[in-house]
N, C-alpha and C. Protein backbone atom coordinates (compact mmCIF):
# COMPACT_ATOMS: atom_id res chain seq x y z
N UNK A 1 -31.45 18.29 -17.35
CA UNK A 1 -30.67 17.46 -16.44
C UNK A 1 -29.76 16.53 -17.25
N UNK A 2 -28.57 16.23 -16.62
CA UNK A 2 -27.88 15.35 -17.63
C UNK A 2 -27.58 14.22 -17.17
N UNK A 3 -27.68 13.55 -18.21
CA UNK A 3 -27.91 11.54 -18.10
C UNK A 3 -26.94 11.18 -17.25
N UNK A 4 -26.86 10.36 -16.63
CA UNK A 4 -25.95 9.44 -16.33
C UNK A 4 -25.09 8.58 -17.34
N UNK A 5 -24.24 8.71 -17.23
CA UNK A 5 -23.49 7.51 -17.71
C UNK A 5 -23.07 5.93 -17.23
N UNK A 6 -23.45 5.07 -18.48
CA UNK A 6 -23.44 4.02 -18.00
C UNK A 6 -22.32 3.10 -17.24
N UNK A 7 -22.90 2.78 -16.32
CA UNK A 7 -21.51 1.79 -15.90
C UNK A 7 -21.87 0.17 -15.65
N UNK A 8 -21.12 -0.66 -16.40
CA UNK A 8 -20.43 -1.89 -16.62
C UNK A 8 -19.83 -2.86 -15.79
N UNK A 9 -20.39 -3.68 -14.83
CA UNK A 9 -19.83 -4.47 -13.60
C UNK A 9 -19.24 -6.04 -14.10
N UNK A 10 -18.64 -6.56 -14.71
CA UNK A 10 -18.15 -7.52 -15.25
C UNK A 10 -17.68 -8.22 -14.07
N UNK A 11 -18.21 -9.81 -13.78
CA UNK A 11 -17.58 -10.57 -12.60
C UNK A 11 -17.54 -11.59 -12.88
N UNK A 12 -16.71 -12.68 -12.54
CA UNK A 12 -16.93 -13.90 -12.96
C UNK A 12 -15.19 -14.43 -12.30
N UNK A 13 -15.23 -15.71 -12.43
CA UNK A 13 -13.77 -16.59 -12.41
C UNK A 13 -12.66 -16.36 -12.93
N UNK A 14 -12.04 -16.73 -12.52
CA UNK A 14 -10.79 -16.47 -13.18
C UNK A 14 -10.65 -17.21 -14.43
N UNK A 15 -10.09 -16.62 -15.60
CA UNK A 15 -10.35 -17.73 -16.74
C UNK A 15 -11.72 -18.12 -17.70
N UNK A 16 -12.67 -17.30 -17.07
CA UNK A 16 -13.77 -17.38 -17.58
C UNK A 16 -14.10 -16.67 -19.06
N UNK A 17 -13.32 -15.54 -18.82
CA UNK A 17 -13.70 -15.17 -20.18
C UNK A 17 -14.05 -13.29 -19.91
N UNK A 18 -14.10 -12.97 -18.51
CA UNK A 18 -14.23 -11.81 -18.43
C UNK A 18 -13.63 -10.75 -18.68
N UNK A 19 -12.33 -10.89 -19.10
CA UNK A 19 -11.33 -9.10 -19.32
C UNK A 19 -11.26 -9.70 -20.75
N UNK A 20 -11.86 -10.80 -21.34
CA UNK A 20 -12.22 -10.12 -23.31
C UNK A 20 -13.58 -9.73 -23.41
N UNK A 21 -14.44 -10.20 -22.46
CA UNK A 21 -15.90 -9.69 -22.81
C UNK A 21 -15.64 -8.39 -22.09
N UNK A 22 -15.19 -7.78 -20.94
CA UNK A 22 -15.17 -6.39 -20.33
C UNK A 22 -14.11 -5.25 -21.45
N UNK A 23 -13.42 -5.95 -22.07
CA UNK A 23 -12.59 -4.76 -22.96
C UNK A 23 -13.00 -4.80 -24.53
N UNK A 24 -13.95 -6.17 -24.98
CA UNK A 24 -14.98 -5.56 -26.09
C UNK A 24 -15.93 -4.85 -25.60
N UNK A 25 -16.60 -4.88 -24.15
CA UNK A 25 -17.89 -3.91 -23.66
C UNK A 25 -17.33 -2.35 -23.99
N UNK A 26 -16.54 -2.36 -23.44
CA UNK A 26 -15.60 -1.06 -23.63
C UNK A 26 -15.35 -0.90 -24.69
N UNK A 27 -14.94 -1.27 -26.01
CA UNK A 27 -14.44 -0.75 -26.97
C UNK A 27 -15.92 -0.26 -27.60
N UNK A 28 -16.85 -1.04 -27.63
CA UNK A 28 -18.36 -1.32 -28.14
C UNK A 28 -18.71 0.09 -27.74
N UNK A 29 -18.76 0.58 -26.71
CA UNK A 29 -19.94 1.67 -25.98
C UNK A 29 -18.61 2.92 -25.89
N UNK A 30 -17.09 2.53 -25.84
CA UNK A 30 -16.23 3.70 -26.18
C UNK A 30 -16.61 4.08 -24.60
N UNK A 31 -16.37 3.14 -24.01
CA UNK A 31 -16.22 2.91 -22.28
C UNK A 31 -14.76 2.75 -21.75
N UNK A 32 -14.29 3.72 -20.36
CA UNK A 32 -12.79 3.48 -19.90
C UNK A 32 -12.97 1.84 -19.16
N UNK A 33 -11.77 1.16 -20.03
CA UNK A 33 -11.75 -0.36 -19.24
C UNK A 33 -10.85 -0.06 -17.66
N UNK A 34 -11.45 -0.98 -16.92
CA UNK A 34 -10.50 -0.54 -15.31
C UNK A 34 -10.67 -1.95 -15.19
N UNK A 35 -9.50 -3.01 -14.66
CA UNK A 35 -9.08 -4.37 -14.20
C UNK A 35 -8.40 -4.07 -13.21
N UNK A 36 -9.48 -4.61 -12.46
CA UNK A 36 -8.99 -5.45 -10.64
C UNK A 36 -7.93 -6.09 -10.64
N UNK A 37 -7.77 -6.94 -11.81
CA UNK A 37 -6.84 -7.95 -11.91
C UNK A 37 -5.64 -7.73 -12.53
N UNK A 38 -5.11 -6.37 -13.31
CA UNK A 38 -4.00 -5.89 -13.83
C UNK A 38 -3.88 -4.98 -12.30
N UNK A 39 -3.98 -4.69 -11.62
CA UNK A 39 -3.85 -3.54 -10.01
C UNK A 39 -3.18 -4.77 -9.22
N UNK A 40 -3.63 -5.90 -9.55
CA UNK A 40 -3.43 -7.17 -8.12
C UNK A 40 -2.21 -7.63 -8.82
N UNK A 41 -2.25 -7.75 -10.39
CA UNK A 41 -0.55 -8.63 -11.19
C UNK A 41 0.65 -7.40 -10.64
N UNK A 42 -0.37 -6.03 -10.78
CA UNK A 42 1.09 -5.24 -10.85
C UNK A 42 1.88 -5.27 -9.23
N UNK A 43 0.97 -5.05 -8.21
CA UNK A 43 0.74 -5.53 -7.14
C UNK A 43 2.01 -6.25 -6.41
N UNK A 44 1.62 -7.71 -7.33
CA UNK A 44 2.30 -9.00 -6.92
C UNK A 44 4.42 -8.54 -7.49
N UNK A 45 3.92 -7.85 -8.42
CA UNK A 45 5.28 -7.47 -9.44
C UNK A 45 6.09 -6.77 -8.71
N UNK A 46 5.44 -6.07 -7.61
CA UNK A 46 6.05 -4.74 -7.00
C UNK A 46 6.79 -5.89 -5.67
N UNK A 47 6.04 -6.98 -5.44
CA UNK A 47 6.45 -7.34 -4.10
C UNK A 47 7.25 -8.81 -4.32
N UNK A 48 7.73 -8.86 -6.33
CA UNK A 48 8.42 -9.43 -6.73
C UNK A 48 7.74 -11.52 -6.42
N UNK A 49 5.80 -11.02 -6.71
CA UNK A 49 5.97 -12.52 -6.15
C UNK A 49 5.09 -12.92 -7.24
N UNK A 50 4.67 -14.25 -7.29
CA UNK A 50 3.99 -15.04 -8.21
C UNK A 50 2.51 -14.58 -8.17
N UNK A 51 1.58 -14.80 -9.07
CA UNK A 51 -0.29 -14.63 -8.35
C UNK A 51 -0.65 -15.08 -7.22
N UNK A 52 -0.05 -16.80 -7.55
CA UNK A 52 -0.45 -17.46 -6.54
C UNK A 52 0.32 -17.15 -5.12
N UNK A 53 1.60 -16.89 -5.31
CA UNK A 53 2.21 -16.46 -3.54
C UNK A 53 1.36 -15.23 -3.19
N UNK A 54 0.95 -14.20 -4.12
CA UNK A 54 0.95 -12.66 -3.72
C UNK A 54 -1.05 -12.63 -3.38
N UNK A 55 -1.84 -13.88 -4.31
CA UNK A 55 -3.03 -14.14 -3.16
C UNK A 55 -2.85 -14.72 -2.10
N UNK A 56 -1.79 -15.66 -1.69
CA UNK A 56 -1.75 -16.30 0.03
C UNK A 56 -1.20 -15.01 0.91
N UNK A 57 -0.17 -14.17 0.36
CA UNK A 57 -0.08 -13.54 0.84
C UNK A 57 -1.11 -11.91 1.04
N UNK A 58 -2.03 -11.70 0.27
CA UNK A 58 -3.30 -11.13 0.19
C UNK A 58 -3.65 -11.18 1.25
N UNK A 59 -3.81 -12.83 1.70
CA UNK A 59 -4.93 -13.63 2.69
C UNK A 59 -4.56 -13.20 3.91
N UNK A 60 -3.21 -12.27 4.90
CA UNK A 60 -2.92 -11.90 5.77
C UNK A 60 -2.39 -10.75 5.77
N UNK A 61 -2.84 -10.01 4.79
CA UNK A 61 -2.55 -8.53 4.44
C UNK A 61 -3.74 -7.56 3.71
N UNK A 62 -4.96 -8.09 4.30
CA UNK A 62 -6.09 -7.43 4.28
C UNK A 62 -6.34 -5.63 3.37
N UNK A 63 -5.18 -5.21 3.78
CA UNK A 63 -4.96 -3.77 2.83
C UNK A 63 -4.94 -3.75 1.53
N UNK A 64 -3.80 -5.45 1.06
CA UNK A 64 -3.80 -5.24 -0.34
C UNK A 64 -5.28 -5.50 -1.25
N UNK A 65 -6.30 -5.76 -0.41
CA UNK A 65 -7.66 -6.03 -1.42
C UNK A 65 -8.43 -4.80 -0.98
N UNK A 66 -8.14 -4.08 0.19
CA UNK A 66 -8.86 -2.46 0.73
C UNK A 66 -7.71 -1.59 -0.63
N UNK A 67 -7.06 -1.99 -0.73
CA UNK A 67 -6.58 -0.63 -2.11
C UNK A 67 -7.39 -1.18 -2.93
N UNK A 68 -7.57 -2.37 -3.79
CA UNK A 68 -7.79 -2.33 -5.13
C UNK A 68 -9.39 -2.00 -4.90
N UNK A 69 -9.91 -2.53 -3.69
CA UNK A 69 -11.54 -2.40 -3.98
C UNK A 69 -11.77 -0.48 -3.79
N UNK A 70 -11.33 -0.48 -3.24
CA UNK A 70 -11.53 1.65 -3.16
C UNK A 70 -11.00 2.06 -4.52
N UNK A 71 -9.74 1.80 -5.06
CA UNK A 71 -9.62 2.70 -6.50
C UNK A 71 -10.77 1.87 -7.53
N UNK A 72 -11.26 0.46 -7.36
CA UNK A 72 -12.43 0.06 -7.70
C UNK A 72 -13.62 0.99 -7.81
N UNK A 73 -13.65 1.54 -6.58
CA UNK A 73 -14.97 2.08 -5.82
C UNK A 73 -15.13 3.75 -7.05
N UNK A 74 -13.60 4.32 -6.35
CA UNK A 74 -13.27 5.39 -7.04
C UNK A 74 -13.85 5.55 -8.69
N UNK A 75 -13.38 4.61 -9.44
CA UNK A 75 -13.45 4.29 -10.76
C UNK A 75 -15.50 4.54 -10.95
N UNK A 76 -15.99 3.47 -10.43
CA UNK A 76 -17.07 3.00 -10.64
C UNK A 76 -18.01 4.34 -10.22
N UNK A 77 -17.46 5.39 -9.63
CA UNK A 77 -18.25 6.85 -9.21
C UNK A 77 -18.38 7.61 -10.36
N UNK A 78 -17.53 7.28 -11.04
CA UNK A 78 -17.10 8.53 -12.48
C UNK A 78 -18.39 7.78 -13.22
N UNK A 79 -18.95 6.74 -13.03
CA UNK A 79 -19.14 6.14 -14.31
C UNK A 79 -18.48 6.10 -15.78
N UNK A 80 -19.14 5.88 -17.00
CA UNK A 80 -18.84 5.52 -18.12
C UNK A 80 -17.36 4.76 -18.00
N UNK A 81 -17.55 3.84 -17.52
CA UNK A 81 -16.81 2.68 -17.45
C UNK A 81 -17.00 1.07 -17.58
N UNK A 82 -16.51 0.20 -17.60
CA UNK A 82 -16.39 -1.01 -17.42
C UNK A 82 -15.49 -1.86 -16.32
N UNK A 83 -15.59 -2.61 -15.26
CA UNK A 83 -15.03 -2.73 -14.51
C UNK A 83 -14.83 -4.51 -14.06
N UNK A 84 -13.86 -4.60 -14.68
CA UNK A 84 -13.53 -6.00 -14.99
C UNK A 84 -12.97 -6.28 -13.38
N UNK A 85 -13.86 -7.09 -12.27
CA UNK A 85 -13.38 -7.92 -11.39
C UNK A 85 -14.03 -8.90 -10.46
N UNK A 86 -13.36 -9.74 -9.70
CA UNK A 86 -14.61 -10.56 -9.16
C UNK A 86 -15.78 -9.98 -8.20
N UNK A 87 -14.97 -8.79 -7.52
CA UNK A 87 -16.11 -8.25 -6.81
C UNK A 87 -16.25 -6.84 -7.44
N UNK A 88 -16.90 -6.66 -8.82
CA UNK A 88 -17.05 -5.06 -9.37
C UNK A 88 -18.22 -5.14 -9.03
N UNK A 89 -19.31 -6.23 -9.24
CA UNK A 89 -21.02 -5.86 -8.70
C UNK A 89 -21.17 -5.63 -7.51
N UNK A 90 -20.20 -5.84 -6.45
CA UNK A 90 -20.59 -5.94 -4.79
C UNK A 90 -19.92 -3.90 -5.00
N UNK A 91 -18.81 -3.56 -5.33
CA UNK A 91 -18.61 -2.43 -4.98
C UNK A 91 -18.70 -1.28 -6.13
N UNK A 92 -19.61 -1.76 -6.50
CA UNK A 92 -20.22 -0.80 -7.50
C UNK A 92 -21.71 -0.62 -7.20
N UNK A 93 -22.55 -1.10 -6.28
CA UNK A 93 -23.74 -1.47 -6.21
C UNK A 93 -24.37 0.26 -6.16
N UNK A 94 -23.81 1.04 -5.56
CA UNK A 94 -24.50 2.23 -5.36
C UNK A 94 -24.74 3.01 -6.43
N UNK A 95 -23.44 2.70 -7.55
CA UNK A 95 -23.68 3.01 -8.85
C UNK A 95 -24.57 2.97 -9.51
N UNK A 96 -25.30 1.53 -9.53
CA UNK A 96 -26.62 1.27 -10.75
C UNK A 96 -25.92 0.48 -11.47
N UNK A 97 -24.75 -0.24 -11.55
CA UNK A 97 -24.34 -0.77 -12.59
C UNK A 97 -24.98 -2.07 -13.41
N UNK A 98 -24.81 -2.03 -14.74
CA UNK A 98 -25.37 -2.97 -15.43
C UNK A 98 -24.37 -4.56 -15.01
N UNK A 99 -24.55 -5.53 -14.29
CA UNK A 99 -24.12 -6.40 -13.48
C UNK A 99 -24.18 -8.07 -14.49
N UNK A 100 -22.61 -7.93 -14.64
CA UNK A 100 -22.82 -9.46 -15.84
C UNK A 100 -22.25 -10.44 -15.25
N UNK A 101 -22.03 -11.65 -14.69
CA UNK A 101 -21.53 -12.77 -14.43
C UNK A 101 -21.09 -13.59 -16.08
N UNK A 102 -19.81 -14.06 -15.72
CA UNK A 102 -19.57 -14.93 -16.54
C UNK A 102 -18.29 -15.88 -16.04
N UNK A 103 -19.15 -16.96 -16.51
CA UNK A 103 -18.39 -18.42 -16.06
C UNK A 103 -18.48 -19.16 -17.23
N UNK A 104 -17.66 -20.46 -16.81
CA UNK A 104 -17.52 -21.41 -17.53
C UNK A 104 -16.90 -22.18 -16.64
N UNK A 105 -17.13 -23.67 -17.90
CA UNK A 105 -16.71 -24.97 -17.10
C UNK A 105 -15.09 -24.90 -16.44
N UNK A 106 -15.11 -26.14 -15.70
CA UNK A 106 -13.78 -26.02 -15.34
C UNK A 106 -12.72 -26.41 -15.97
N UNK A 107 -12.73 -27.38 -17.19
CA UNK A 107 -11.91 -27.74 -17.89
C UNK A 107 -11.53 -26.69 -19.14
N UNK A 108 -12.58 -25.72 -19.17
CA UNK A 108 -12.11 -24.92 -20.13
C UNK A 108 -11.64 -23.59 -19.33
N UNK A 109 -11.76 -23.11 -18.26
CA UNK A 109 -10.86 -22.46 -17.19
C UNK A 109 -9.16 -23.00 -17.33
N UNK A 110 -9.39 -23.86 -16.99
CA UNK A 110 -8.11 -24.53 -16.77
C UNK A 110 -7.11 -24.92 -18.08
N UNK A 111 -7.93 -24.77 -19.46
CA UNK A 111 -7.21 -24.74 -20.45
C UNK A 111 -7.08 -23.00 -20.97
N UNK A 112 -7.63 -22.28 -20.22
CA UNK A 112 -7.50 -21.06 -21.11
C UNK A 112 -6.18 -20.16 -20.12
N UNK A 113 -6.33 -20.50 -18.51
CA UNK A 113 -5.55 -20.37 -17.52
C UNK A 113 -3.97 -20.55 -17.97
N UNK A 114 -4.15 -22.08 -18.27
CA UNK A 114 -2.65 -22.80 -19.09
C UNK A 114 -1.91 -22.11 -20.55
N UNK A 115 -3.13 -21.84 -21.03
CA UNK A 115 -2.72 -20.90 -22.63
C UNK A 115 -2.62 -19.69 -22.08
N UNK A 116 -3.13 -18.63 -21.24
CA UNK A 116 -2.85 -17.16 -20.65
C UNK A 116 -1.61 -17.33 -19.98
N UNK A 117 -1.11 -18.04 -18.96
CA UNK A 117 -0.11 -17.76 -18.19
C UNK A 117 1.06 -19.36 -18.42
N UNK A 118 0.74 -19.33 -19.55
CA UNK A 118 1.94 -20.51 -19.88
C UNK A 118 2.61 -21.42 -19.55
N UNK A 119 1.54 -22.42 -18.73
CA UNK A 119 1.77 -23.47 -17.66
C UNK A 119 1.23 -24.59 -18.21
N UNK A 120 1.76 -25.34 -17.54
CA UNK A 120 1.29 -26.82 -17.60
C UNK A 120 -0.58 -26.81 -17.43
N UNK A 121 -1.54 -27.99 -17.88
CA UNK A 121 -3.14 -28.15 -17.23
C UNK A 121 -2.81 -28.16 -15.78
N UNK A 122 -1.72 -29.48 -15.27
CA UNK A 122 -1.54 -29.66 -13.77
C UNK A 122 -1.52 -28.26 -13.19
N UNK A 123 -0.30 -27.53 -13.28
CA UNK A 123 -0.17 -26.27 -12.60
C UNK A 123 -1.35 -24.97 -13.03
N UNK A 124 -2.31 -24.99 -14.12
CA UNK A 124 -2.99 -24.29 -13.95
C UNK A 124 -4.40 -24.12 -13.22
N UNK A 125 -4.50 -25.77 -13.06
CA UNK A 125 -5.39 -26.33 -12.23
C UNK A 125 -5.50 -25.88 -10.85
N UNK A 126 -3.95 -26.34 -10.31
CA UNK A 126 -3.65 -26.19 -9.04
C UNK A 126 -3.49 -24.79 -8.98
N UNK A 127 -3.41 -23.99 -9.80
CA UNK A 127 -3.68 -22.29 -9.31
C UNK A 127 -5.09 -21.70 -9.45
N UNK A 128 -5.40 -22.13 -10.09
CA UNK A 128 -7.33 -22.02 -10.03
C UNK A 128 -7.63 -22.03 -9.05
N UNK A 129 -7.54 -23.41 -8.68
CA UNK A 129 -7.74 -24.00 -6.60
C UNK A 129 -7.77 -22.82 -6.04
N UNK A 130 -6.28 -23.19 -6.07
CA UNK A 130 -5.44 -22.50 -4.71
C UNK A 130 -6.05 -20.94 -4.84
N UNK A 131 -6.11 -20.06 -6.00
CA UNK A 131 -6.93 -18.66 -6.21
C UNK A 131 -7.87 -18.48 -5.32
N UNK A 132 -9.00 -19.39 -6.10
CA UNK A 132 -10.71 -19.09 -5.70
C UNK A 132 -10.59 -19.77 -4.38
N UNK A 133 -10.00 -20.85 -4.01
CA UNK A 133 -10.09 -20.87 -2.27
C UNK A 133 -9.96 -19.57 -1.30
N UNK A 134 -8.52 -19.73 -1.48
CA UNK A 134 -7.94 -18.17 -0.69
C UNK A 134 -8.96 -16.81 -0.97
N UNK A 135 -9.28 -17.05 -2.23
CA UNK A 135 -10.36 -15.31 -2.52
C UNK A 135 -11.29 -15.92 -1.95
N UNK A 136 -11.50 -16.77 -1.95
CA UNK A 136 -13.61 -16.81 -1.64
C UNK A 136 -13.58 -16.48 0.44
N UNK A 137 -12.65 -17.29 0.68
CA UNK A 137 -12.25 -17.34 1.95
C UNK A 137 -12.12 -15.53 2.46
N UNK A 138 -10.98 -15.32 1.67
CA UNK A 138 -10.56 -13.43 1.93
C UNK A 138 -11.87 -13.09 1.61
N UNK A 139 -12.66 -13.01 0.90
CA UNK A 139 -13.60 -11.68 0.57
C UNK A 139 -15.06 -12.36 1.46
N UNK A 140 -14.78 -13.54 2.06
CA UNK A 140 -16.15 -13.77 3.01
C UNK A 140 -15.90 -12.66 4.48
N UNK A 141 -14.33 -13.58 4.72
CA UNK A 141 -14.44 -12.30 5.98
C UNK A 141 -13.73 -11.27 5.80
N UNK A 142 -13.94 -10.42 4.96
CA UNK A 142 -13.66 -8.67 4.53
C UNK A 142 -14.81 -8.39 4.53
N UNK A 143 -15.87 -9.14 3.49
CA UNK A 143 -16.73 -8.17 3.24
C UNK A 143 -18.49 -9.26 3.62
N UNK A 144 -17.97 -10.46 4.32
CA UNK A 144 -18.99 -11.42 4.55
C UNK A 144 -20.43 -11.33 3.46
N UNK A 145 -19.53 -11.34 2.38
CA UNK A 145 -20.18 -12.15 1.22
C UNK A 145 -19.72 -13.48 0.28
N UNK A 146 -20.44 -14.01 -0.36
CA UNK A 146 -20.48 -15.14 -0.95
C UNK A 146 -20.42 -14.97 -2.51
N UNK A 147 -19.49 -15.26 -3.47
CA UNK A 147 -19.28 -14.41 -4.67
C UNK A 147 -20.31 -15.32 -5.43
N UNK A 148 -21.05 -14.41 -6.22
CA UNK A 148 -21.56 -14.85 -7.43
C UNK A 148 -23.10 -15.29 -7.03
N UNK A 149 -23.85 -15.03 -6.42
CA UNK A 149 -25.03 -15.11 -6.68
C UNK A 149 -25.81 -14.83 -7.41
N UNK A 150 -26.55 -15.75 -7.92
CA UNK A 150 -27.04 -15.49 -9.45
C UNK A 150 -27.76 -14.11 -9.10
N UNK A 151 -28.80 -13.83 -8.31
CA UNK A 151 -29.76 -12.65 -8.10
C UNK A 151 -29.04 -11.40 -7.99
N UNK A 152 -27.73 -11.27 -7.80
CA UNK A 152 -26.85 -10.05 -7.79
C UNK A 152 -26.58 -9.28 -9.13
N UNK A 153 -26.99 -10.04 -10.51
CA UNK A 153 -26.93 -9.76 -11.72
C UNK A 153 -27.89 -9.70 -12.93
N UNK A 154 -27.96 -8.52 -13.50
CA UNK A 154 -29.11 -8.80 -15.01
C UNK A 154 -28.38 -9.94 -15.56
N UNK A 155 -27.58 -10.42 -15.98
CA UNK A 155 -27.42 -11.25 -16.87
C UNK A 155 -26.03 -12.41 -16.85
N UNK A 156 -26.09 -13.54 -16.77
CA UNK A 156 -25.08 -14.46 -16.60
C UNK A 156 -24.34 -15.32 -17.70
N UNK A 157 -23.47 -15.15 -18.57
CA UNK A 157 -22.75 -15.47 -19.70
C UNK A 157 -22.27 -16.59 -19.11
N UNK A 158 -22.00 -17.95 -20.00
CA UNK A 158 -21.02 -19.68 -20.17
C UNK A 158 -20.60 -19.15 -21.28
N UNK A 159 -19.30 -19.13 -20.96
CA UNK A 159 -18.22 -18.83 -22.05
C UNK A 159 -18.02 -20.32 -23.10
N UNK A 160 -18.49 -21.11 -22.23
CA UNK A 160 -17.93 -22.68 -22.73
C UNK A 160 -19.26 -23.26 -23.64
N UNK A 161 -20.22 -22.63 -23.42
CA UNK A 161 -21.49 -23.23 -24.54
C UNK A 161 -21.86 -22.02 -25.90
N UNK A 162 -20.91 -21.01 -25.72
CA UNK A 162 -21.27 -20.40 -26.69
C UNK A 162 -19.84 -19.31 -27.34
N UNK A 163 -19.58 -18.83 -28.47
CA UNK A 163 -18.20 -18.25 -28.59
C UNK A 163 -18.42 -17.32 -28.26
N UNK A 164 -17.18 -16.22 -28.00
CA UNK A 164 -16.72 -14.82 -28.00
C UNK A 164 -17.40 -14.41 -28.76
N UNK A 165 -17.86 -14.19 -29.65
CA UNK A 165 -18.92 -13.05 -30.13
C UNK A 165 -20.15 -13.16 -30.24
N UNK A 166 -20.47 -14.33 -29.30
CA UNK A 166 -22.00 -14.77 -29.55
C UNK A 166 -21.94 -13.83 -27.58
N UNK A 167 -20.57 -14.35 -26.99
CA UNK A 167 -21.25 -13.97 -25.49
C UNK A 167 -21.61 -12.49 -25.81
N UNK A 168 -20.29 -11.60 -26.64
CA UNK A 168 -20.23 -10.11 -26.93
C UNK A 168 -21.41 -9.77 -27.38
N UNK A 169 -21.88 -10.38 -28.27
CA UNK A 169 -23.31 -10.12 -28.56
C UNK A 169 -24.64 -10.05 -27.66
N UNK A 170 -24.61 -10.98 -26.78
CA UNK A 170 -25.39 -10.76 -25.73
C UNK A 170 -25.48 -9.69 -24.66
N UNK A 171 -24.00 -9.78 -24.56
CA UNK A 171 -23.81 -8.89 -23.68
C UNK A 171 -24.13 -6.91 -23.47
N UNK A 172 -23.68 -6.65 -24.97
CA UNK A 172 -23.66 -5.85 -26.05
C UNK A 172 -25.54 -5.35 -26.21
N UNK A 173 -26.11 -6.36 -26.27
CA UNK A 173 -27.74 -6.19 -26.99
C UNK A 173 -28.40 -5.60 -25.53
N UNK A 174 -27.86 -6.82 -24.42
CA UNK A 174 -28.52 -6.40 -22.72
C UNK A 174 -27.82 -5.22 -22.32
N UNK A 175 -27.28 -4.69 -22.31
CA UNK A 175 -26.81 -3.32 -22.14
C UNK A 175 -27.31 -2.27 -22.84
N UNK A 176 -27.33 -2.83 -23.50
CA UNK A 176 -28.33 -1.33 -24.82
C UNK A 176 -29.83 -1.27 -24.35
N UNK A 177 -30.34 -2.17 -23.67
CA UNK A 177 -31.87 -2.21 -23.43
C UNK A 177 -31.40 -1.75 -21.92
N UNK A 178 -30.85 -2.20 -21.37
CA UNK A 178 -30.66 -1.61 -20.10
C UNK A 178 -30.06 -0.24 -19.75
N UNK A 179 -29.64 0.35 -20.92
CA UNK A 179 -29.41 1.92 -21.25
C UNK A 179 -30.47 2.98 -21.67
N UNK A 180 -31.07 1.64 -22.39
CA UNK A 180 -32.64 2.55 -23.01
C UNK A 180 -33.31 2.59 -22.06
N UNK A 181 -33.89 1.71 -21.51
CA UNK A 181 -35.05 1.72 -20.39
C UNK A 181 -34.24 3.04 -18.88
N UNK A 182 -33.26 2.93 -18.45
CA UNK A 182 -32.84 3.58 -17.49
C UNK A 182 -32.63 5.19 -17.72
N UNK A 183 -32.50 5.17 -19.36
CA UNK A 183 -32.23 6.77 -19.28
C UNK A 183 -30.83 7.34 -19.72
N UNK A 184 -29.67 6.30 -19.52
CA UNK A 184 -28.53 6.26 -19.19
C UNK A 184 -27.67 6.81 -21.18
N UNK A 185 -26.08 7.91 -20.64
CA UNK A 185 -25.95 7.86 -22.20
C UNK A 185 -24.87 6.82 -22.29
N UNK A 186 -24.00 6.50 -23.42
CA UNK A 186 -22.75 5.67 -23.59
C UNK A 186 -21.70 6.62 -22.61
C-alpha cells in the first residue's frame, strides 16, 4: 500500500511569521508551497484595488473567499504540500494535516507589516485592524467559525519570543515525529 503524503496546514495572523515558516517547511521536506494570501494579492491586482479595499470588498462578495478556499481545498487533496493560510487547518481537516498556528505580539506584527508592505507603523496598524476585523467577521458567517483555537492544532509557534530558525526548528522536528508516528512519506 502506498503512504500518504504529508500535508502541512500553516495558520496564523497576518504578519506573524507564517509564509517564511510555510516556505522553509517546504523547502525542508521538498513540499509544493500553496499561499491563500498570494491568490487574495493577485485577486485584489486583478480588481486593481488595495488589500485593505479588496478585504472590505471580500466582506460583500462572499465568492471571492469560496474561490480561494476550494483551490485551497483542491491543493490540500493532492497532499505533499504546505498550505500557508488563515483558514488552511479548517479546510484541510479531512486531509490529516499536520496543523501549526503561529502568532506573535502585536507590535512586532505591526513592525514586520510596515517593513513587508512599506508603510508607515500608523498605517500598518490600521490595516492589521481593519484585516482581522473584516476576516474574522467574513469567515464567522461563511463558515461560523472562530479562527485560531488553540485545540485545532499539534503545535503553536510566537514568532516574537523566539527567531526564525529556532521557530523552523520546531516546526521542522514536530513534523518529522508526526510523519513517523502516522506512517506518512515527505
Amino acid at each position: 500500500m502506498k503512504r500518504p503524503k504529508v500535508l502541512v496546514a500553516v495558520s496564523g495572523r497576518h504578519g506573524a511569521g507564517k509564509t517564511t515558516l510555510a516556505k522553509a517547511i517546504a523547502d525542508h521536506f521538498n513540499l509544493i508551497y500553496v499561499s491563500a494570501g498570494v491568490l487574495f494579492r493577485e485577486m485584489a491586482k486583478k480588481h486593481g484595488m488595495s488589500i485593505v479595499e479588496f478585504t472590505r470588498y471580500a466582506e460583500k462578495h462572499p465568492e471571492i473567499d469560496r474561490t480561494i478556499d476550494e483551490r485551497m481545498k483542491q491543493e490540500a487533496s493532492k497532499g505533499g504540500r504546505v498550505l500557508d493560510a488563515q483558514l488552511a487547518y479548517f479546510f484541510s481537516k479531512k486531509f490529516h494535516p499536520f496543523n501549526i498556528l503561529v502568532f506573535a505580539e502585536v507590535k512586532d506584527i505591526v513592525k514586520r507589516v510596515s517593513e513587508r508592505e512599506g508603510i508607515s507603523l500608523k498605517e500598518a496598524r490600521k490595516e492589521v485592524r481593519t484585516r482581522e476585523k473584516n476576516e474574522k467577521k467574513r469567515f464567522k458567517k461563511l463558515y461560523g467559525i472562530e479562527l485560531w483555537n488553540p485545540t485545532d492544532f499539534h503545535i503553536m509557534i510566537n514568532t516574537s519570543r523566539i527567531t526564525k530558525e529556532k521557530a523552523k526548528k520546531i516546526a521542522i522536528d514536530s513534523i518529522s515525529i508526526f510523519q513517523g508516528e502516522l506512517n506518512f512519506t515527505p
